[in-house]
N, C-alpha and C. Protein backbone atom coordinates (compact mmCIF):
# COMPACT_ATOMS: atom_id res chain seq x y z
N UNK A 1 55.83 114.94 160.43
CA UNK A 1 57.10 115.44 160.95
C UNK A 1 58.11 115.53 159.81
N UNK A 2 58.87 117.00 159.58
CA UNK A 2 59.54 116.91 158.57
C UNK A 2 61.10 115.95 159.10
N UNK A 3 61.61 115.17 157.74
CA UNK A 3 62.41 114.49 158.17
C UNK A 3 64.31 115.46 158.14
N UNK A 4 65.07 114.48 158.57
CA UNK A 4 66.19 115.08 159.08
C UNK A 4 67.07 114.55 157.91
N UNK A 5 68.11 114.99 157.52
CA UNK A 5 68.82 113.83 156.29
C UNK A 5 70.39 114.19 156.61
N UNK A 6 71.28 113.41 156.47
CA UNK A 6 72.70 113.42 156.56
C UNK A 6 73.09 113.02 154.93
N UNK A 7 73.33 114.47 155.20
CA UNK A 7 74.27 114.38 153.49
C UNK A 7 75.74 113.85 153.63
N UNK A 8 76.07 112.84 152.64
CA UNK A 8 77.30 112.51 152.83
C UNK A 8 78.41 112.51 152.32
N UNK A 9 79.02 113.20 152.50
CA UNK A 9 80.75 112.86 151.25
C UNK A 9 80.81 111.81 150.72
N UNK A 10 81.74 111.46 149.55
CA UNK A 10 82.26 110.00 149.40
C UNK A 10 83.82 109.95 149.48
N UNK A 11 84.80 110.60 148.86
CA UNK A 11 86.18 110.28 149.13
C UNK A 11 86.79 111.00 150.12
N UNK A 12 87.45 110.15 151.23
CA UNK A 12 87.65 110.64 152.34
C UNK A 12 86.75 110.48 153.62
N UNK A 13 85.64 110.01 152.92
CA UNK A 13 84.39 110.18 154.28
C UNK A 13 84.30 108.27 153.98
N UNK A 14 83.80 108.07 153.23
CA UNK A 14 83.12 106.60 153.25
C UNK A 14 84.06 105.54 152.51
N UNK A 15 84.82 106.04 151.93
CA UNK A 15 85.97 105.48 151.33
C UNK A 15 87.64 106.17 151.43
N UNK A 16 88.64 105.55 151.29
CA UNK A 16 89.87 106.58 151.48
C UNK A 16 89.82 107.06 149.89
N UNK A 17 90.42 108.18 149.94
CA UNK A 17 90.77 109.51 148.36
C UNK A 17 92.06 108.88 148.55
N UNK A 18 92.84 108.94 146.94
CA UNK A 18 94.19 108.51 147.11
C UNK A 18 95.06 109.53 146.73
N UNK A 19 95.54 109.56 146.37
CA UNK A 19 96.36 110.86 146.25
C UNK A 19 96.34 111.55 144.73
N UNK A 20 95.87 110.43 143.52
CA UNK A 20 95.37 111.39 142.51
C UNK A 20 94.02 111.84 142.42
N UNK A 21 93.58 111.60 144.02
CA UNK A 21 92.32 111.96 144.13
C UNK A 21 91.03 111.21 142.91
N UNK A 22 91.21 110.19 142.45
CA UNK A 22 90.63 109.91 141.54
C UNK A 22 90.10 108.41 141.98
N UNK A 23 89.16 107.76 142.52
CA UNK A 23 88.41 106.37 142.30
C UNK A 23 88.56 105.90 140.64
N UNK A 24 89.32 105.09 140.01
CA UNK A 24 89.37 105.34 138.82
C UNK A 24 89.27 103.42 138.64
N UNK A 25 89.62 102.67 139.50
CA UNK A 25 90.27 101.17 139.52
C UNK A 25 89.49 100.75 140.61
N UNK A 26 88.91 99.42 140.93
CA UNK A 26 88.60 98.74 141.60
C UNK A 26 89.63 98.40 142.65
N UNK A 27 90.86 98.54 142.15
CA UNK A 27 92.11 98.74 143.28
C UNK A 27 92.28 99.96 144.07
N UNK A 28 91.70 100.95 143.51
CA UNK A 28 91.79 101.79 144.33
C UNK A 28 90.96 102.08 145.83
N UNK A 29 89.42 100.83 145.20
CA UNK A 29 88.63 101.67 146.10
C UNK A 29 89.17 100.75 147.89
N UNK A 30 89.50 101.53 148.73
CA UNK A 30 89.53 101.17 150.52
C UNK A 30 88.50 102.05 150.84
N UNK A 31 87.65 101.65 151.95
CA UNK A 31 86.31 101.84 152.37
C UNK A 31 87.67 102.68 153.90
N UNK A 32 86.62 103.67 154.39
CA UNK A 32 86.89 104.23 155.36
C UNK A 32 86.53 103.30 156.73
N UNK A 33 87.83 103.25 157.85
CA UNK A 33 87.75 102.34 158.95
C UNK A 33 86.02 102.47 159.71
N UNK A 34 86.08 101.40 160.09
CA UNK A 34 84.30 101.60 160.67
C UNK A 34 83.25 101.87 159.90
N UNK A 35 83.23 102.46 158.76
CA UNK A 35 82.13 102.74 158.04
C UNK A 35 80.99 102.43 158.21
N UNK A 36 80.90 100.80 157.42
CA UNK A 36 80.08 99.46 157.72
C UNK A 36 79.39 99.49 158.98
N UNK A 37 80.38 99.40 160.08
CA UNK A 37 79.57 99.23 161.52
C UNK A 37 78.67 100.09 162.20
N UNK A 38 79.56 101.89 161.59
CA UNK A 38 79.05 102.99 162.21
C UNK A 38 77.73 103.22 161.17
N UNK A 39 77.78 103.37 159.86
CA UNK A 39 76.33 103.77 159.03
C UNK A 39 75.80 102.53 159.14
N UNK A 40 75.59 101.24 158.98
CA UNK A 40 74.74 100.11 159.26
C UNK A 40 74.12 100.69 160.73
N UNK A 41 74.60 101.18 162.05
CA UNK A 41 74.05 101.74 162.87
C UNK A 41 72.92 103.15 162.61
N UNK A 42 73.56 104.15 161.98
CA UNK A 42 73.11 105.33 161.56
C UNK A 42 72.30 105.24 160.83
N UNK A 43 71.97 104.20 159.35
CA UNK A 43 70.77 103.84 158.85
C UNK A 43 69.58 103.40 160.01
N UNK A 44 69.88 103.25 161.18
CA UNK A 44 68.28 102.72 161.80
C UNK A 44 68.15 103.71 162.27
N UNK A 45 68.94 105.12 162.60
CA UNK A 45 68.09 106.28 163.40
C UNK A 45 67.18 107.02 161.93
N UNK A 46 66.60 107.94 162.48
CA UNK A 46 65.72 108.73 161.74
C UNK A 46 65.92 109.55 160.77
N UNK A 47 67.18 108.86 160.28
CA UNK A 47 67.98 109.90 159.15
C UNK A 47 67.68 109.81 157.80
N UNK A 48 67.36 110.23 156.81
CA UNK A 48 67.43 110.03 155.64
C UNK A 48 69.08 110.28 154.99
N UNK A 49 69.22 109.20 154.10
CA UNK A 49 70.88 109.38 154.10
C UNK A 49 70.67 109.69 152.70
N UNK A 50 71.62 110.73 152.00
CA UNK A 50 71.56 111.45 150.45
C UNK A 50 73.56 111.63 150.08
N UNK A 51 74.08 110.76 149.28
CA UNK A 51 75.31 111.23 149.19
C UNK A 51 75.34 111.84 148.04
N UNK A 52 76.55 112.80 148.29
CA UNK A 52 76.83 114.29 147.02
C UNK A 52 78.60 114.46 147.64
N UNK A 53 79.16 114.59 146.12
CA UNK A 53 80.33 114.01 146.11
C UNK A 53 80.90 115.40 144.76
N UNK A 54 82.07 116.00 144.80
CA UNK A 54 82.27 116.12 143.68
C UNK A 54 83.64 115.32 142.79
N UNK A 55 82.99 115.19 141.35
CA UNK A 55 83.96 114.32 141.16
C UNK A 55 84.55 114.97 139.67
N UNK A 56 86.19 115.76 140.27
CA UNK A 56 86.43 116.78 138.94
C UNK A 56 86.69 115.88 137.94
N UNK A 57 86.13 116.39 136.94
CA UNK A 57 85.93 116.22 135.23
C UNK A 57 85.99 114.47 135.05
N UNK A 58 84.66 114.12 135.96
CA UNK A 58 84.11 112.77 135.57
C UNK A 58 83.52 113.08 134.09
N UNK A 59 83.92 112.29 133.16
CA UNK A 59 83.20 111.99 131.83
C UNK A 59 84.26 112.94 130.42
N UNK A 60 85.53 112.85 131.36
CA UNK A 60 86.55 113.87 130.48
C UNK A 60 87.14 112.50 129.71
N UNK A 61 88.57 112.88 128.88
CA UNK A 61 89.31 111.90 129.05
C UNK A 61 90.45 111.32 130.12
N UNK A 62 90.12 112.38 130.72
CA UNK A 62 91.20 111.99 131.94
C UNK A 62 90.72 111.61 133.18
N UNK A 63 89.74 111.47 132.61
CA UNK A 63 88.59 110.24 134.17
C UNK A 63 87.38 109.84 133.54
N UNK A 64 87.41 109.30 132.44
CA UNK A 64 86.19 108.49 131.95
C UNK A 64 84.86 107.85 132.77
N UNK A 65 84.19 107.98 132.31
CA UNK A 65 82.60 107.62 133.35
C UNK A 65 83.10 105.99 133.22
N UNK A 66 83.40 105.12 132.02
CA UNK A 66 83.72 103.97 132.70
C UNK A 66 84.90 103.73 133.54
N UNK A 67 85.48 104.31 134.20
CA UNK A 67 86.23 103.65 135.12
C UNK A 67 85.88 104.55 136.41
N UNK A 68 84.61 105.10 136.43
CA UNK A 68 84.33 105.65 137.51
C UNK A 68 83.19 104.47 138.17
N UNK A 69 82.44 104.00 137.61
CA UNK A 69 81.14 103.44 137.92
C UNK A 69 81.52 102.09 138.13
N UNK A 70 82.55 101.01 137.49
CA UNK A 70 82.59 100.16 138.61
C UNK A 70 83.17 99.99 140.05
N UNK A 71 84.07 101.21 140.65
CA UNK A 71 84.36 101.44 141.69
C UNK A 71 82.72 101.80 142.70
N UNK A 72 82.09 102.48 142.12
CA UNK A 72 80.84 103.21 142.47
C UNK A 72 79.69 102.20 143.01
N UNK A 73 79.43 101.55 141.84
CA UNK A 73 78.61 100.25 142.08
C UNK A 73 78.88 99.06 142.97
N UNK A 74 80.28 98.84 143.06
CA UNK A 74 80.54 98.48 143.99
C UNK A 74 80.43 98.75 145.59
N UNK A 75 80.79 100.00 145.38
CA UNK A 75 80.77 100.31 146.85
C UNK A 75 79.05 100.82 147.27
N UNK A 76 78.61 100.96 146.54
CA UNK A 76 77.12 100.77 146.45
C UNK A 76 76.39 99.58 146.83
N UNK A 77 76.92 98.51 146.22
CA UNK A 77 76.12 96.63 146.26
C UNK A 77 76.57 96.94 147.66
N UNK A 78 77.97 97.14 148.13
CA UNK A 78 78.52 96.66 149.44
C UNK A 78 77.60 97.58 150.60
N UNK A 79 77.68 99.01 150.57
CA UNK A 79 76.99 99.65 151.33
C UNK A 79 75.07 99.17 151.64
N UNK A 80 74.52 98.66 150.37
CA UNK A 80 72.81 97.84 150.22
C UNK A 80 73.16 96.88 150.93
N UNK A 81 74.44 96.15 151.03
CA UNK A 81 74.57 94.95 151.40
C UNK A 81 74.56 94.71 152.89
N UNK A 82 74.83 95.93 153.46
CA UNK A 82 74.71 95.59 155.43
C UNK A 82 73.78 96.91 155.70
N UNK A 83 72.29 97.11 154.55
CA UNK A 83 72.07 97.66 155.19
C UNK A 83 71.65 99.15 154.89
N UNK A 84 72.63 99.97 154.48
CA UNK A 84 72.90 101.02 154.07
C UNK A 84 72.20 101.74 152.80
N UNK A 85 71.46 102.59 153.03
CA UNK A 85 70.67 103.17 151.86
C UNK A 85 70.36 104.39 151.47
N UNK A 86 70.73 104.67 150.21
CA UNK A 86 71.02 106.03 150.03
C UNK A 86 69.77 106.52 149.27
N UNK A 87 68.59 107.69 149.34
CA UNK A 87 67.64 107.91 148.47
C UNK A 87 68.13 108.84 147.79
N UNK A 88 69.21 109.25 147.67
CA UNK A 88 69.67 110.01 146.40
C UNK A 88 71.20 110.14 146.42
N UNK A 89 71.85 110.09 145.36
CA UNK A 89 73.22 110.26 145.32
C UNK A 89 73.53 111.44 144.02
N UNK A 90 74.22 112.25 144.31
CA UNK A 90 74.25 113.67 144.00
C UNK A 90 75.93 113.73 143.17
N UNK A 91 76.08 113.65 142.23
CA UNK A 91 77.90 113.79 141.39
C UNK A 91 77.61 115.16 140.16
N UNK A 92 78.89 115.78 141.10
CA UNK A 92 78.73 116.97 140.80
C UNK A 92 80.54 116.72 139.80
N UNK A 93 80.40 117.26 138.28
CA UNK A 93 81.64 115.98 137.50
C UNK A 93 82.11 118.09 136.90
N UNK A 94 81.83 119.07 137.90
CA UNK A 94 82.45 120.15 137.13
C UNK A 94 84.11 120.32 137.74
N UNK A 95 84.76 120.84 137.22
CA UNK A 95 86.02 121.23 138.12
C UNK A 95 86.18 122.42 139.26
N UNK A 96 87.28 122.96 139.89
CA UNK A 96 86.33 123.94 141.14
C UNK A 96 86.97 125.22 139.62
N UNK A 97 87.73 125.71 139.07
CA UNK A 97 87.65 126.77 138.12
C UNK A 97 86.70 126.73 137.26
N UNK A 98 85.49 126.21 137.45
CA UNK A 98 84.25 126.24 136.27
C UNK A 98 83.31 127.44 137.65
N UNK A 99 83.78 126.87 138.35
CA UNK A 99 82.88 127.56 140.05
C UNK A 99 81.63 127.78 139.78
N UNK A 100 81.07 126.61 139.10
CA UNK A 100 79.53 126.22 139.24
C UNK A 100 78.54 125.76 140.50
N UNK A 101 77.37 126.58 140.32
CA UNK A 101 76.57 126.24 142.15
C UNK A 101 76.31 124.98 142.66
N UNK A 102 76.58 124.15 141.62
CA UNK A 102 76.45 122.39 141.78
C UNK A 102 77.84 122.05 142.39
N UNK A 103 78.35 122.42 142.39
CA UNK A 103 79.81 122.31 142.96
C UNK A 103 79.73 122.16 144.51
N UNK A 104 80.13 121.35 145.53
CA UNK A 104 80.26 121.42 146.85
C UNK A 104 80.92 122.78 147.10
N UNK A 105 80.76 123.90 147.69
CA UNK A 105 79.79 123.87 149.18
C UNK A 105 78.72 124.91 148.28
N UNK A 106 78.77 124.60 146.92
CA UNK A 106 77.36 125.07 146.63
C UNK A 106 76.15 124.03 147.03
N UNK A 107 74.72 124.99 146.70
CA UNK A 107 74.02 124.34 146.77
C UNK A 107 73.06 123.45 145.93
N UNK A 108 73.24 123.79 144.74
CA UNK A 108 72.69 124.08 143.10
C UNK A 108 71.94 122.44 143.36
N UNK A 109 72.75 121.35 143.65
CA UNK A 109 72.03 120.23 143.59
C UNK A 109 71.01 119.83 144.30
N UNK A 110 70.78 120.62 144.94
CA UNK A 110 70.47 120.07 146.71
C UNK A 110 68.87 121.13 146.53
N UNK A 111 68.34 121.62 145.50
CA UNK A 111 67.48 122.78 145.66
C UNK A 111 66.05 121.52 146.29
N UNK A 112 65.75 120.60 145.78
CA UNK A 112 64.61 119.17 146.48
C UNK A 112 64.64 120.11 147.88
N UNK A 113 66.04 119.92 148.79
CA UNK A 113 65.79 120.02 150.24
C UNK A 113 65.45 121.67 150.48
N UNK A 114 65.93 122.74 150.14
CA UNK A 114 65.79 123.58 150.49
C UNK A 114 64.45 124.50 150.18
N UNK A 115 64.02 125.10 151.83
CA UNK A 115 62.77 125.65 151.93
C UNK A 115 61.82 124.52 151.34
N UNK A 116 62.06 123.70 151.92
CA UNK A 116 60.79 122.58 151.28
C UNK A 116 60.53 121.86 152.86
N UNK A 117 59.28 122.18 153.64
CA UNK A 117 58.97 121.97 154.74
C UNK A 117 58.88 120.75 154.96
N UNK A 118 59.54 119.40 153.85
CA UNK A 118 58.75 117.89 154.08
C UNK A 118 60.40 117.73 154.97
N UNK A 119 61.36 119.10 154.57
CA UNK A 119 63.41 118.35 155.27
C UNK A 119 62.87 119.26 156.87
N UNK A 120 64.26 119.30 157.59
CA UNK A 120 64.22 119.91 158.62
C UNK A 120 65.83 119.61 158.54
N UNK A 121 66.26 120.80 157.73
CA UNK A 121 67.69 120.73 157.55
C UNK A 121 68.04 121.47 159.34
N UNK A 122 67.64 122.36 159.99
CA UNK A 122 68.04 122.25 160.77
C UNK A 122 68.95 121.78 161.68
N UNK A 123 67.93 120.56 161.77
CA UNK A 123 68.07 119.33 162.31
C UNK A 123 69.02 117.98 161.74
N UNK A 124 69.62 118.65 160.39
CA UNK A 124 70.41 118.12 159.68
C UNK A 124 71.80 118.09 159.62
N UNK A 125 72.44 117.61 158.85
CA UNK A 125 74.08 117.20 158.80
C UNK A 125 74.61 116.59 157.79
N UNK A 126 75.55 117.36 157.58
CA UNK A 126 76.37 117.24 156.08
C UNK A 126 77.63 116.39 157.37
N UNK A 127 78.09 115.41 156.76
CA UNK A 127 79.50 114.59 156.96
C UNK A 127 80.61 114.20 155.78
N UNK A 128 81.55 115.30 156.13
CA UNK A 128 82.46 114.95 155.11
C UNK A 128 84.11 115.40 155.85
N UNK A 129 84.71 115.66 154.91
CA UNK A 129 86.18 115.25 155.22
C UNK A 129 86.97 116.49 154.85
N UNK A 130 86.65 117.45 154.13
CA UNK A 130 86.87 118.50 153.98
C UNK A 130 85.82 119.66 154.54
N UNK A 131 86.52 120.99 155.17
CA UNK A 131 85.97 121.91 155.31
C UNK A 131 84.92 122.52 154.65
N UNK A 132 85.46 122.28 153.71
CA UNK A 132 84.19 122.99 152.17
C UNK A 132 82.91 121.81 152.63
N UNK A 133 82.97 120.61 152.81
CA UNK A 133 81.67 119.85 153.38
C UNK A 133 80.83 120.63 154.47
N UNK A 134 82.21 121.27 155.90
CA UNK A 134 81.07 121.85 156.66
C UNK A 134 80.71 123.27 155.94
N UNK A 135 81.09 123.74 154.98
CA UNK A 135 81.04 124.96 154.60
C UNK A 135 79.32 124.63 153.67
N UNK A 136 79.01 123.29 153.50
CA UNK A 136 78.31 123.13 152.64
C UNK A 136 77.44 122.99 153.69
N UNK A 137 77.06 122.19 155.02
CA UNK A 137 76.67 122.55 155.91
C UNK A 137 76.27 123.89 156.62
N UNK A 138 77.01 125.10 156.27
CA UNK A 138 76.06 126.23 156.63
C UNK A 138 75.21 127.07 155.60
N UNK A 139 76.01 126.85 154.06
CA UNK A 139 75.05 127.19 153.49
C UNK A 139 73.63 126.28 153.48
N UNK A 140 73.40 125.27 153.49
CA UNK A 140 72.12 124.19 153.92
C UNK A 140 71.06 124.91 154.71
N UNK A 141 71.91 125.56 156.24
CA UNK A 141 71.18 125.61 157.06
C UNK A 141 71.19 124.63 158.36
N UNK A 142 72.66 123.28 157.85
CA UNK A 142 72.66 122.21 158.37
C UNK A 142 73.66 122.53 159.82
N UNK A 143 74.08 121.35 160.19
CA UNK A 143 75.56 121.54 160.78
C UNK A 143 76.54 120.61 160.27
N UNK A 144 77.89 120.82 160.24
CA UNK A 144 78.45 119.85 159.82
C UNK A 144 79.21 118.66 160.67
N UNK A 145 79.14 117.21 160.14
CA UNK A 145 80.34 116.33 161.08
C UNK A 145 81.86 116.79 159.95
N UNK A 146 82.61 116.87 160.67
CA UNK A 146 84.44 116.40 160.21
C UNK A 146 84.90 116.02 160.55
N UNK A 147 85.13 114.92 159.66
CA UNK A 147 85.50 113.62 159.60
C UNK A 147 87.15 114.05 159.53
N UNK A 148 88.30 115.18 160.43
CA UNK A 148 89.32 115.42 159.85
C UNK A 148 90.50 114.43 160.67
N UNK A 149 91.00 114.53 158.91
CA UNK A 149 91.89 112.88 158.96
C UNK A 149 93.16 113.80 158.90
N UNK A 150 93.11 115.25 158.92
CA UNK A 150 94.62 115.96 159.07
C UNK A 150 95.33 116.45 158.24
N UNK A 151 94.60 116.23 157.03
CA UNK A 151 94.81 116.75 155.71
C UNK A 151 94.70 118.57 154.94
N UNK A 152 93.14 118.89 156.06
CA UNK A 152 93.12 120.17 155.90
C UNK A 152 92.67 120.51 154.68
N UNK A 153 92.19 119.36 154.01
CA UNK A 153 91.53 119.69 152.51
C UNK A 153 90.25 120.70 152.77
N UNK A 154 90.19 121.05 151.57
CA UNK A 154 88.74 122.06 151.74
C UNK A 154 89.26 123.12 151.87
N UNK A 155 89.75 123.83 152.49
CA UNK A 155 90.14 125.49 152.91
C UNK A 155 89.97 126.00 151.43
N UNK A 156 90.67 125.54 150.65
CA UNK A 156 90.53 126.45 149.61
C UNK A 156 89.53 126.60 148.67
N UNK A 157 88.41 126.11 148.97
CA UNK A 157 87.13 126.05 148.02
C UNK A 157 85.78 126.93 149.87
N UNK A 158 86.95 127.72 150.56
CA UNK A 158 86.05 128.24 151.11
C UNK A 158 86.86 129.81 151.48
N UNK A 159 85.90 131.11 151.77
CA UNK A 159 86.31 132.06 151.59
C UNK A 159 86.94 132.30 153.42
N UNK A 160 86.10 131.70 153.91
CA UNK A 160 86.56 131.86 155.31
C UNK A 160 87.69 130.87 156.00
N UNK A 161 88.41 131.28 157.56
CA UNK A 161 89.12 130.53 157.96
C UNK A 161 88.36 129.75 158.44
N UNK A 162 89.26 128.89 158.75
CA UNK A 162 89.15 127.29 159.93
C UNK A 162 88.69 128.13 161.23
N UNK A 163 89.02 129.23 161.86
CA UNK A 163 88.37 129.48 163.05
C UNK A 163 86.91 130.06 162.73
N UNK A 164 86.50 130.49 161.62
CA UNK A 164 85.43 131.17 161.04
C UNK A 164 84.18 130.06 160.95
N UNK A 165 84.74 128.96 160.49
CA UNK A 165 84.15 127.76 160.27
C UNK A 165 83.58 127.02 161.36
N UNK A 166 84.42 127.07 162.49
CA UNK A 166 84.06 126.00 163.55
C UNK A 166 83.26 126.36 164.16
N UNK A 167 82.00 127.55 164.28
CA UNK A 167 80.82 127.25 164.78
C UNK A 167 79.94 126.74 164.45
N UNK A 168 80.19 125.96 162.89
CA UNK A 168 79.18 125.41 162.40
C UNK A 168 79.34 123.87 162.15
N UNK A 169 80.87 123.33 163.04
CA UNK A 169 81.24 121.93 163.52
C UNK A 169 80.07 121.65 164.22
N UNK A 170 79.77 120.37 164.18
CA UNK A 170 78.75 120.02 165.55
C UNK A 170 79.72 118.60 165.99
N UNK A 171 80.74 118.03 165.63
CA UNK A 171 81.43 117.26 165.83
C UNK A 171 82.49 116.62 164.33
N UNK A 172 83.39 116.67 165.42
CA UNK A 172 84.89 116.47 164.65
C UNK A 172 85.83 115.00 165.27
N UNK A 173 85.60 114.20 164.05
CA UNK A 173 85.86 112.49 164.49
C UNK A 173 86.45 112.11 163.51
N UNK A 174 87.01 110.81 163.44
CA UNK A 174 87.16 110.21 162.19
C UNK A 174 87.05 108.83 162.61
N UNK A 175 86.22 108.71 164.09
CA UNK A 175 85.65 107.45 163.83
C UNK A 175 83.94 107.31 163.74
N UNK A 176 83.46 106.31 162.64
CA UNK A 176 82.38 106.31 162.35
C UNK A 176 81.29 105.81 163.55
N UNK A 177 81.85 105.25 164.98
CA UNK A 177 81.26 104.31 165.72
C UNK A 177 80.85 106.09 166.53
N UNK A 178 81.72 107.05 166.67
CA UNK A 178 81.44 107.63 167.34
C UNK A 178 80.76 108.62 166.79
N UNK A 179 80.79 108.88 165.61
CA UNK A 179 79.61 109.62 164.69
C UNK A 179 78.16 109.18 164.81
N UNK A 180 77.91 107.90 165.20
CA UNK A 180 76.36 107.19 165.36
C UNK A 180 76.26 107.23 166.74
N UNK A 181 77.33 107.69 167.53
CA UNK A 181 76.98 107.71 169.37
C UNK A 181 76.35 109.26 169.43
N UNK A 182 77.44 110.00 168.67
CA UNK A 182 76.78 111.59 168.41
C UNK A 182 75.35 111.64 167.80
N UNK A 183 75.13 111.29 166.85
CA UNK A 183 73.73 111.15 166.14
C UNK A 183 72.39 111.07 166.91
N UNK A 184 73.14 109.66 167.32
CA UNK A 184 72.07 108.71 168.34
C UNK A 184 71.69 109.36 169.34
N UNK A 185 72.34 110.49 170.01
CA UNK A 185 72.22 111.21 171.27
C UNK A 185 71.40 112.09 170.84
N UNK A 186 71.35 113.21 169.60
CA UNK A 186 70.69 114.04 168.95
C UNK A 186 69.04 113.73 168.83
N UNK A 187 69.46 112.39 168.12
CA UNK A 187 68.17 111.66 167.84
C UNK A 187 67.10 111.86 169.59
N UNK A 188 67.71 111.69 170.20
CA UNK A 188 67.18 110.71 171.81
C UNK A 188 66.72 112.68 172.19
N UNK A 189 67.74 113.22 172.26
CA UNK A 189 67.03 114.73 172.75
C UNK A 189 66.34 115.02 172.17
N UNK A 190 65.52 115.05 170.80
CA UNK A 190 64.52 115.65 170.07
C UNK A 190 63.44 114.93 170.38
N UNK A 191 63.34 113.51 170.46
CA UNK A 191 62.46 112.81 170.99
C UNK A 191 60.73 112.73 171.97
């Protein structure tokens, strides 16, 4: 049976983004409400979990790879730590004016899953916090969760509107308990 995988954001989805948009400090990093409870749940359904994140001009001087990776590792030990397991994590470090296919809602990183009969993107789901996540969701083939916290990020790294977009919502939350009730139900109808 090919498997199902929930691709996942990281700032904004599993952790809060701050406003220089940058994880840069161990002070910065706050984990998104529920997280813990809702993916410690979502790791036991049938999901393969893969996070892909972009993170502009990681490895510049104005966001150095060391002050990216102990925020990272951290929230990594913590996520292994109840549970939570990621078989691939995907950092895409271009800016969006380079408009490279590795770039969210490209697909460039992601080529493993596509047309490769072992996924069933179908049956899959991108969860993130910006539009451009579900936008990354239809190029997949997936559907997307949005996670929208009201911000409205994303629009501009996509060519279409917000009404253009929302047939390819499959649910719009920003709590994680009810993202694993949605899942879990998915899971139970395919069954």
């Amino acid at each position: 049976m090919a498997k199902r995988v929930l691709f996942i954001d990281r700032d904004g989805t599993l952790i809060h983004e701050p406003e220089d948009r940058q994880i840069d400090s161990l002070e910065k990093l706050e984990y998104f409400p529920k997280v813990f409870q809702g993916l410690a749940k979502i790791a036991q359904l049938d999901f393969e979990l893969v996070m892909i994140t972009n993170q502009d001009g990681l490895g510049t001087e104005h966001f150095p790879e060391e002050k990216f990776w102990p925020a990272q590792n951290k929230m990594m030990e913590a996520l292994e730590g109840e549970g939570i397991h990621f078989t691939e994590v995907f950092i895409d470090k271009t800016f969006k004016k380079e408009n490279k296919p590795t770039r969210k809602p490209g697909t460039a990183l992601l080529t493993q899953y596509i047309d490769n009969p072992d996924y069933d993107l179908e049956n899959s789901f991108v969860i993130g916090d910006r539009i451009s996540d579900v936008k990354l969701a239809q190029n997949l083939g997936a559907k997307g969760i949005w996670i929208n916290t009201g911000h409205g990020r994303g629009m501009e790294d996509v060519k279409e509107s917000l009404e253009e977009m929302k047939p390819f919502i499959a649910l719009e939350s920003t709590d994680w308990n009810e993202i694993y009730d949605f899942l879990k139900k998915k899971v139970e109808q395919e069954a």
